[in-house]
Protein backbone atom coordinates (compact mmCIF):
# COMPACT_ATOMS: atom_id res chain seq x y z
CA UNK A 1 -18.23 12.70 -17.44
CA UNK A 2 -15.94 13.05 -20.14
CA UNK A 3 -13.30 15.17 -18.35
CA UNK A 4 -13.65 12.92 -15.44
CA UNK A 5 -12.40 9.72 -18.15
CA UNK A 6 -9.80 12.06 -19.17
CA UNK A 7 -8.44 12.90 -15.91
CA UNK A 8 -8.12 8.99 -14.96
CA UNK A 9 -6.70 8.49 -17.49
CA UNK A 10 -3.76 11.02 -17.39
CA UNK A 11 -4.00 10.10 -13.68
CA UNK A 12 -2.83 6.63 -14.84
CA UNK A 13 -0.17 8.41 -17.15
CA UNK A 14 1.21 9.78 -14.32
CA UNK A 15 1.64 6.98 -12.16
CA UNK A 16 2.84 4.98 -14.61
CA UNK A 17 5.89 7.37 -15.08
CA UNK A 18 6.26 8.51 -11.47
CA UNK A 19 6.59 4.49 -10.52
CA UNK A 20 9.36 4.37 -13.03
CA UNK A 21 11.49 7.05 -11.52
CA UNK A 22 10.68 5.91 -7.88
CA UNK A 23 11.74 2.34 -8.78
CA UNK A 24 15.00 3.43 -10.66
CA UNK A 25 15.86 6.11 -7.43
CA UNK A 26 14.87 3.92 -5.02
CA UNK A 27 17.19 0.93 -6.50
CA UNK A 28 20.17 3.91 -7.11
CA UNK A 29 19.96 4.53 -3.06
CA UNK A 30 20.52 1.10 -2.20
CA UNK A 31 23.29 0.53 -3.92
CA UNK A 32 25.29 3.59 -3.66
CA UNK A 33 24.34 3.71 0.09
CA UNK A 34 24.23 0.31 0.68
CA UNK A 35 21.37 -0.19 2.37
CA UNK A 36 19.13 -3.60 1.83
CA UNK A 37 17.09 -3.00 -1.24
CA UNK A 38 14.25 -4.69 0.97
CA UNK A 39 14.92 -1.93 3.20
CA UNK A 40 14.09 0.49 0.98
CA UNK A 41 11.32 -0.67 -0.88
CA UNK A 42 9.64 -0.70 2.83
CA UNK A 43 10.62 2.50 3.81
CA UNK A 44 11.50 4.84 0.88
CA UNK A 45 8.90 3.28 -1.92
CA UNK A 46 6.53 2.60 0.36
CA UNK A 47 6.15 5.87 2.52
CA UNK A 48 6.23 7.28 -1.34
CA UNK A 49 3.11 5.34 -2.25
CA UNK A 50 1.55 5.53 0.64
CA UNK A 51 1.11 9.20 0.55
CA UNK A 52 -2.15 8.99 -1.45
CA UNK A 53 -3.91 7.04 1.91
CA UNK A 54 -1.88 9.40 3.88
CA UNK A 55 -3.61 12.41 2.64
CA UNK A 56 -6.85 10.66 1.74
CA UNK A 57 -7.31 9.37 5.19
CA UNK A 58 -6.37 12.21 6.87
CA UNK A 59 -8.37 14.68 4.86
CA UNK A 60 -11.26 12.56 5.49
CA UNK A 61 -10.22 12.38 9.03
CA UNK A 62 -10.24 16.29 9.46
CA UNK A 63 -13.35 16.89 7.39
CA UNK A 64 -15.87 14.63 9.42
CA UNK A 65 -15.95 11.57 7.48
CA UNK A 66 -14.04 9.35 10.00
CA UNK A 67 -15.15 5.98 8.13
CA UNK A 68 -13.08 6.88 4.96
CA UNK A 69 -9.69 7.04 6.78
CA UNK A 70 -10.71 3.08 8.51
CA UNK A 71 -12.23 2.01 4.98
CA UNK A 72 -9.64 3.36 2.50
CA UNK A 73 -6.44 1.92 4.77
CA UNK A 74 -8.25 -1.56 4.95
CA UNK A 75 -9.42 -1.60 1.32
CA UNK A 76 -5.87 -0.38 0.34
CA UNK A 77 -3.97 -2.88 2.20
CA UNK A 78 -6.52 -5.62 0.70
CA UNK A 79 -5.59 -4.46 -2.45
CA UNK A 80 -2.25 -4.83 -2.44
CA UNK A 81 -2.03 -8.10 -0.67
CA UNK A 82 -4.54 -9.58 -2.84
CA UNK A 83 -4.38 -7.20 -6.31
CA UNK A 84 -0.81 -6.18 -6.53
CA UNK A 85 1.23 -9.20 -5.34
CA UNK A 86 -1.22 -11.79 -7.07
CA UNK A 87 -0.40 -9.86 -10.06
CA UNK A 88 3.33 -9.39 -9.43
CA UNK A 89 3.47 -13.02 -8.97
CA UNK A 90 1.37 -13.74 -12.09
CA UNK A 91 3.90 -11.99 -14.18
CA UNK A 92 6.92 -13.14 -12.89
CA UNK A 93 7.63 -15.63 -9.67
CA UNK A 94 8.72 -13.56 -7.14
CA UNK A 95 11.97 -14.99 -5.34
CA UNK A 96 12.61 -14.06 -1.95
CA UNK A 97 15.94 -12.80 -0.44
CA UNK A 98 14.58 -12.16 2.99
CA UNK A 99 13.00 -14.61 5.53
CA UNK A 100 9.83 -13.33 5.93
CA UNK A 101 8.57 -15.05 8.39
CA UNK A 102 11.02 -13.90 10.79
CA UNK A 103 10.20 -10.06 10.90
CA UNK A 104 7.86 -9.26 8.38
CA UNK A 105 5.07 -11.59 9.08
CA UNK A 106 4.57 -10.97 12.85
CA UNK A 107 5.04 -6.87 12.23
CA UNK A 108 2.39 -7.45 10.38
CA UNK A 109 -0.39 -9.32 11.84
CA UNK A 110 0.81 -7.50 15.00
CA UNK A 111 -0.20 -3.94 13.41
CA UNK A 112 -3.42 -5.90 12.58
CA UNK A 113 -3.94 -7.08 16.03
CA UNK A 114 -2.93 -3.70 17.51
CA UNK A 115 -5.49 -1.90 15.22
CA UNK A 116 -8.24 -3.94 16.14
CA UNK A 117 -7.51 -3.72 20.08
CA UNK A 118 -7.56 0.32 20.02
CA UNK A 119 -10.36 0.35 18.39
CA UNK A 120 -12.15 -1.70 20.15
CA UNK A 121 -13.46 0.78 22.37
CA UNK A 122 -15.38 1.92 19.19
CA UNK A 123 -13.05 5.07 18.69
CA UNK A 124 -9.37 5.78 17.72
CA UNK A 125 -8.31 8.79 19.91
CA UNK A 126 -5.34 11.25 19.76
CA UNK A 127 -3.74 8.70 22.53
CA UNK A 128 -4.45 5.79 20.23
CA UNK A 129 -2.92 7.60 17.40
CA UNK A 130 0.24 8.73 19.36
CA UNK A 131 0.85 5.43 20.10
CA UNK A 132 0.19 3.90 16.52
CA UNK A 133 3.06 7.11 15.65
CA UNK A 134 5.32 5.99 18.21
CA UNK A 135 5.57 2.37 16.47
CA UNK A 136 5.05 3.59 13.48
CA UNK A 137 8.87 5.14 13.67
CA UNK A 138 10.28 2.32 15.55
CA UNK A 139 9.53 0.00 12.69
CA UNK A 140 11.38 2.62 10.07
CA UNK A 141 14.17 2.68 12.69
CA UNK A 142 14.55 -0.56 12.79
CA UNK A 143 14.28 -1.36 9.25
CA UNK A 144 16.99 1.23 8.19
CA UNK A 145 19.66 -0.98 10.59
CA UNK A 146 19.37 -3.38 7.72
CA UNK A 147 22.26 -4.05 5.69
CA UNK A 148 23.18 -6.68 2.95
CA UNK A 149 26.02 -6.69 0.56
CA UNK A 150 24.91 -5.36 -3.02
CA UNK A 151 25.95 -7.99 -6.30
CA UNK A 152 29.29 -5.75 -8.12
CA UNK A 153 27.59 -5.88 -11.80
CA UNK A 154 26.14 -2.72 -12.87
CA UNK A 155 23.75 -1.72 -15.58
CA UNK A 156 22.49 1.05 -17.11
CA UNK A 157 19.07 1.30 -15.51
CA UNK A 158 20.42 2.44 -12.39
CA UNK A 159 21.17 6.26 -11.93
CA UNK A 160 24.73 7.32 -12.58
CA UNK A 161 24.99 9.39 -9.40
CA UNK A 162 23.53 9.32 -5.74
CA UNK A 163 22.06 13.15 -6.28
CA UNK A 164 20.30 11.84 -9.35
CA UNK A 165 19.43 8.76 -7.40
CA UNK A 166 17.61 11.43 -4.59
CA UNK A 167 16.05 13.56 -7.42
CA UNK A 168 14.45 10.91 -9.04
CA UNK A 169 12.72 9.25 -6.08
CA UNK A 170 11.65 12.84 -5.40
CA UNK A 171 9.99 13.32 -8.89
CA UNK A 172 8.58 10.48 -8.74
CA UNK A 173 6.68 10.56 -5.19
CA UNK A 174 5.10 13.85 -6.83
CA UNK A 175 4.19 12.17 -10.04
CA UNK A 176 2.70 9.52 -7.65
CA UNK A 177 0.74 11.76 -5.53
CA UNK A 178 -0.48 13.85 -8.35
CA UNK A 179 -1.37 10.82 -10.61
CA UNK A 180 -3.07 9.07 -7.93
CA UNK A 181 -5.13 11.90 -6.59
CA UNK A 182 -6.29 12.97 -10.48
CA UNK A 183 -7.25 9.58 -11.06
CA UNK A 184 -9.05 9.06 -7.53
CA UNK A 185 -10.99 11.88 -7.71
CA UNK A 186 -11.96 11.47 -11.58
CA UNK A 187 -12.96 7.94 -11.35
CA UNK A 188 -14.49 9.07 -7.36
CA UNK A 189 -16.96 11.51 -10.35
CA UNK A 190 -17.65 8.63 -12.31
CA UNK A 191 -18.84 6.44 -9.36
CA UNK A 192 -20.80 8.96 -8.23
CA UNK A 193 -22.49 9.57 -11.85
CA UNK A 194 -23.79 5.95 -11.61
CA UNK A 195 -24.83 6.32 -8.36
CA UNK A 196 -22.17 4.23 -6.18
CA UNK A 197 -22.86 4.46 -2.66
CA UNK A 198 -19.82 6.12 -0.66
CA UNK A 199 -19.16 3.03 1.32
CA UNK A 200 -18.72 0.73 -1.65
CA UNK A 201 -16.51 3.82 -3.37
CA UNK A 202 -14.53 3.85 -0.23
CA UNK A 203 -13.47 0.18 0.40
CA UNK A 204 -13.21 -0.41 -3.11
CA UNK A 205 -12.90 2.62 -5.55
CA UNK A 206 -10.53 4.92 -3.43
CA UNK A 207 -8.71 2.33 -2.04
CA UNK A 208 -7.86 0.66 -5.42
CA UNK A 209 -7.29 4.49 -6.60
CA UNK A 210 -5.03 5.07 -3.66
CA UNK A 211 -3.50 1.60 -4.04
CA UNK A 212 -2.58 2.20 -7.53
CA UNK A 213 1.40 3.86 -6.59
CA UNK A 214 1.91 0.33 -4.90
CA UNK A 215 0.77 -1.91 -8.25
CA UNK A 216 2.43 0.43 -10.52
CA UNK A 217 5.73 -0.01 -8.77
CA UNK A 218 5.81 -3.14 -7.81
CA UNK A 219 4.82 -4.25 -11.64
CA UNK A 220 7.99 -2.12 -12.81
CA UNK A 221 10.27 -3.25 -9.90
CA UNK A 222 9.31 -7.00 -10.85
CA UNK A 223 9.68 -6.44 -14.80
CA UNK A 224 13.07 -4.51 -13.92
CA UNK A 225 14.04 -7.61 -11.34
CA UNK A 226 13.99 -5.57 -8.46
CA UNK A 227 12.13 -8.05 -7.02
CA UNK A 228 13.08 -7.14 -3.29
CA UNK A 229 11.43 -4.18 -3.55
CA UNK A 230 8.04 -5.12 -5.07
CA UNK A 231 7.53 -7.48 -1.98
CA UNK A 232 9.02 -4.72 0.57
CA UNK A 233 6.59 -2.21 -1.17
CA UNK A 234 3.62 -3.87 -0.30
CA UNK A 235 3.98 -5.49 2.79
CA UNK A 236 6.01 -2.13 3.77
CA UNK A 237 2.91 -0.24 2.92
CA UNK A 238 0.64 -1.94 4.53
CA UNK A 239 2.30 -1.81 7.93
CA UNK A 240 2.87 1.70 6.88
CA UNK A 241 -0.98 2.13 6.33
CA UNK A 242 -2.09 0.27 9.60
CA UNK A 243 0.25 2.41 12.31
CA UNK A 244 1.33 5.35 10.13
CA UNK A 245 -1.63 6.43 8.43
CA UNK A 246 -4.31 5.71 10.87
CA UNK A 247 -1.98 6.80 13.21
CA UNK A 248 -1.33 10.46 11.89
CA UNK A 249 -5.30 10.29 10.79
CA UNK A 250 -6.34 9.90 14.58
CA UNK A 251 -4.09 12.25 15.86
CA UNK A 252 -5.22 14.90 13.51
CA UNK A 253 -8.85 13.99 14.80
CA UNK A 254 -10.25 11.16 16.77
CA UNK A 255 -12.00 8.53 14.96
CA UNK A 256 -15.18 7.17 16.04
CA UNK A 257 -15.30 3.38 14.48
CA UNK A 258 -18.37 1.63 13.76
CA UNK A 259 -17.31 -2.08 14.00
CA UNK A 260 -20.44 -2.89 12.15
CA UNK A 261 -18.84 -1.57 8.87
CA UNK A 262 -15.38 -3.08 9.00
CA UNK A 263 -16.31 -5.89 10.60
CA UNK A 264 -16.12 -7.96 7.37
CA UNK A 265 -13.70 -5.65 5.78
CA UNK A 266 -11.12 -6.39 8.63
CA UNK A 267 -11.86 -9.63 9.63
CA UNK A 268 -11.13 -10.16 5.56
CA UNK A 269 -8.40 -8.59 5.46
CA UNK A 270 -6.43 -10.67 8.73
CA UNK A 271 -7.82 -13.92 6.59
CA UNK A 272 -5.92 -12.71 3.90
CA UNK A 273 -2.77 -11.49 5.66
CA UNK A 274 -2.31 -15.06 7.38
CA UNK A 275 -3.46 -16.70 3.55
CA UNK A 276 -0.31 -14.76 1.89
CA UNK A 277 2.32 -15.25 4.57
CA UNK A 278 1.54 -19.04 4.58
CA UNK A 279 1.27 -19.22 0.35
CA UNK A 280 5.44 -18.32 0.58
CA UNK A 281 7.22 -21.47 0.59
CA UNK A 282 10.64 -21.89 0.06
CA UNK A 283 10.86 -18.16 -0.21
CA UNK A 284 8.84 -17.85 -3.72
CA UNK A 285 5.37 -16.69 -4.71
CA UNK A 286 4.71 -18.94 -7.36
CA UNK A 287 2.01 -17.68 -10.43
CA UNK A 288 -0.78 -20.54 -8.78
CA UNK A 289 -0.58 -18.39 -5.52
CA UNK A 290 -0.93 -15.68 -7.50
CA UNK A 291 -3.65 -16.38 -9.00
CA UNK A 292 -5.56 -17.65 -5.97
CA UNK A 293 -4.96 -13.87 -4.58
CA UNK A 294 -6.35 -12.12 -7.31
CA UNK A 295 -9.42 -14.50 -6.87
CA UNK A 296 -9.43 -13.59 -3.01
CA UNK A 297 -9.92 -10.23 -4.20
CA UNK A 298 -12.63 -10.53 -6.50
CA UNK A 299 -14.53 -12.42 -3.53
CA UNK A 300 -13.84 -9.50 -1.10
CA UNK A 301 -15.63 -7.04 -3.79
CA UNK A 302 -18.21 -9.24 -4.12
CA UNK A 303 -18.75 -9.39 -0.30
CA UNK A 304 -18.42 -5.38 -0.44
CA UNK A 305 -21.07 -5.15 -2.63
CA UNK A 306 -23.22 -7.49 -1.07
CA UNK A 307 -23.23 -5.21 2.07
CA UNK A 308 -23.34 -2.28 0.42
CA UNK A 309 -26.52 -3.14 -1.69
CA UNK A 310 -28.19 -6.16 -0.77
CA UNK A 311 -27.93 -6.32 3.20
């Protein structure tokens, strides 16, 4: 038990400094390349953080516990909607440079919709996740055509070269992906010690653990003002989640869904997408919306639990 605190917590320490180096990379590339800093908090930052449900879900996938890969993406992508840009918001109003109801919105709810119609069959097959693939690197196509003109001032906390730029979003995704899997699997042993049941640990546990690369960067890009790409991180990796990871997850090995378990969990989580994209008004997520998100998050572990012990 006590090396299993230990580990979160240098699990934390990890992220923690791996989401500073992605955030301070990430921000170097868009200006020295000139690509929208939106752009890259949905495709560099968040394929970066998303590597923890990557692996998770496919690992899961691969070993024969199919309901992980479905449970962890959904719980992740609750997270963050509710958890990480509730908190964002809380800490500073998040201003928005990017009409997000013009591309972002339906990608999203349309990676929602997709999900739900391939698996309504009640499994996610290797054609299922080749098409989920396909998409998947359409969307990063078409986000990388992006360009907006960068502001001339400089400061210091951007890199002072583009290889440095490049090295440090590279040392950071490791720091990421080690942090986050340390601190999944240690506080994964302390669930367990008190007797969690695996479906609660999933939807909630691993997918906060896994979701933990998103909140720490987004919390630095918003204290740093690189507001752009806290809100490209998370709604980035959540599309990411939906048609890349479940995608590469069912092509490694089909996965039979139960809609009995995600029922709630999904139909939540579509209640929550539509909930955030109408909460941005005049391009700003004001501290009351996010505190109304972190709320909707404390219901949906409420409701997790419920099922998971009292049903």
């Amino acid at each position: 038990m006590i090396l299993s605190i230990v580990g979160l917590i240098a699990g934390i320490a990890l992220l923690v400094l791996g989401a500073e180096l992605f955030v301070k990379g990430a921000s170097g590339i868009s200006r020295y390349f000139n690509i929208s800093e939106y752009a890259v908090g949905a495709t560099v930052v968040a394929i970066g953080t998303s590597l923890p449900e990557f692996i998770t879900s496919t690992y899961a996938s691969i070993t024969g516990h199919p309901q992980i890969s479905v449970s962890n993406v959904i719980g992740s992508n609750i997270f963050n909607i509710a958890f990480v840009m509730g908190a964002s918001a809380i800490i500073q109003p998040i201003h928005l440079t990017r009409n997000l109801f013009q591309k972002d919105a339906p990608m999203l709810i349309a990676s929602l919709l997709l999900l739900f119609g391939l698996a309504f069959d009640g499994t996610l097959g290797r054609l299922d996740g080749l098409l989920l693939t396909l998409v998947f690197i359409s969307y990063l196509w078409f986000l990388m055509q992006e360009r907006e003109e960068h502001l001339a001032e400089r400061d210091n906390y951007l890199p002072t070269s583009k290889l440095k730029a490049v090295l440090m979003v590279i040392a950071g995704g490791i720091l990421l992906f080690a942090g986050s899997k340390l601190a999944v699997d240690s506080g994964n042993s302390i669930a367990r010690a008190f007797g969690i049941k695996e479906w609660f640990i999933g939807a909630s546990a691993i997918a906060a653990g896994t979701g933990l690369p998103e909140f720490l960067t987004s919390i630095v890009a918003v204290i740093r003002r690189r507001r752009g790409i806290a809100v490209g991180n998370v709604i980035g990796s959540n599309i990411i989640n939906i048609i890349g990871v479940i995608g590469v997850a069912s092509l490694a090995a089909p996965i039979p869904v139960s809609m009995a378990n995600i029922y709630f969990d999904f139909f939540y989580l579509f209640l929550l997408s539509l909930m955030f994209i109408f909460m941005v008004s005049d391009k700003e997520i004001t501290r009351e919306a996010g505190i109304l998100l972190i709320a909707a998050y404390i219901v949906y572990i409420q409701g997790i639990f419920h099922i998971s012990y009292i049903k």
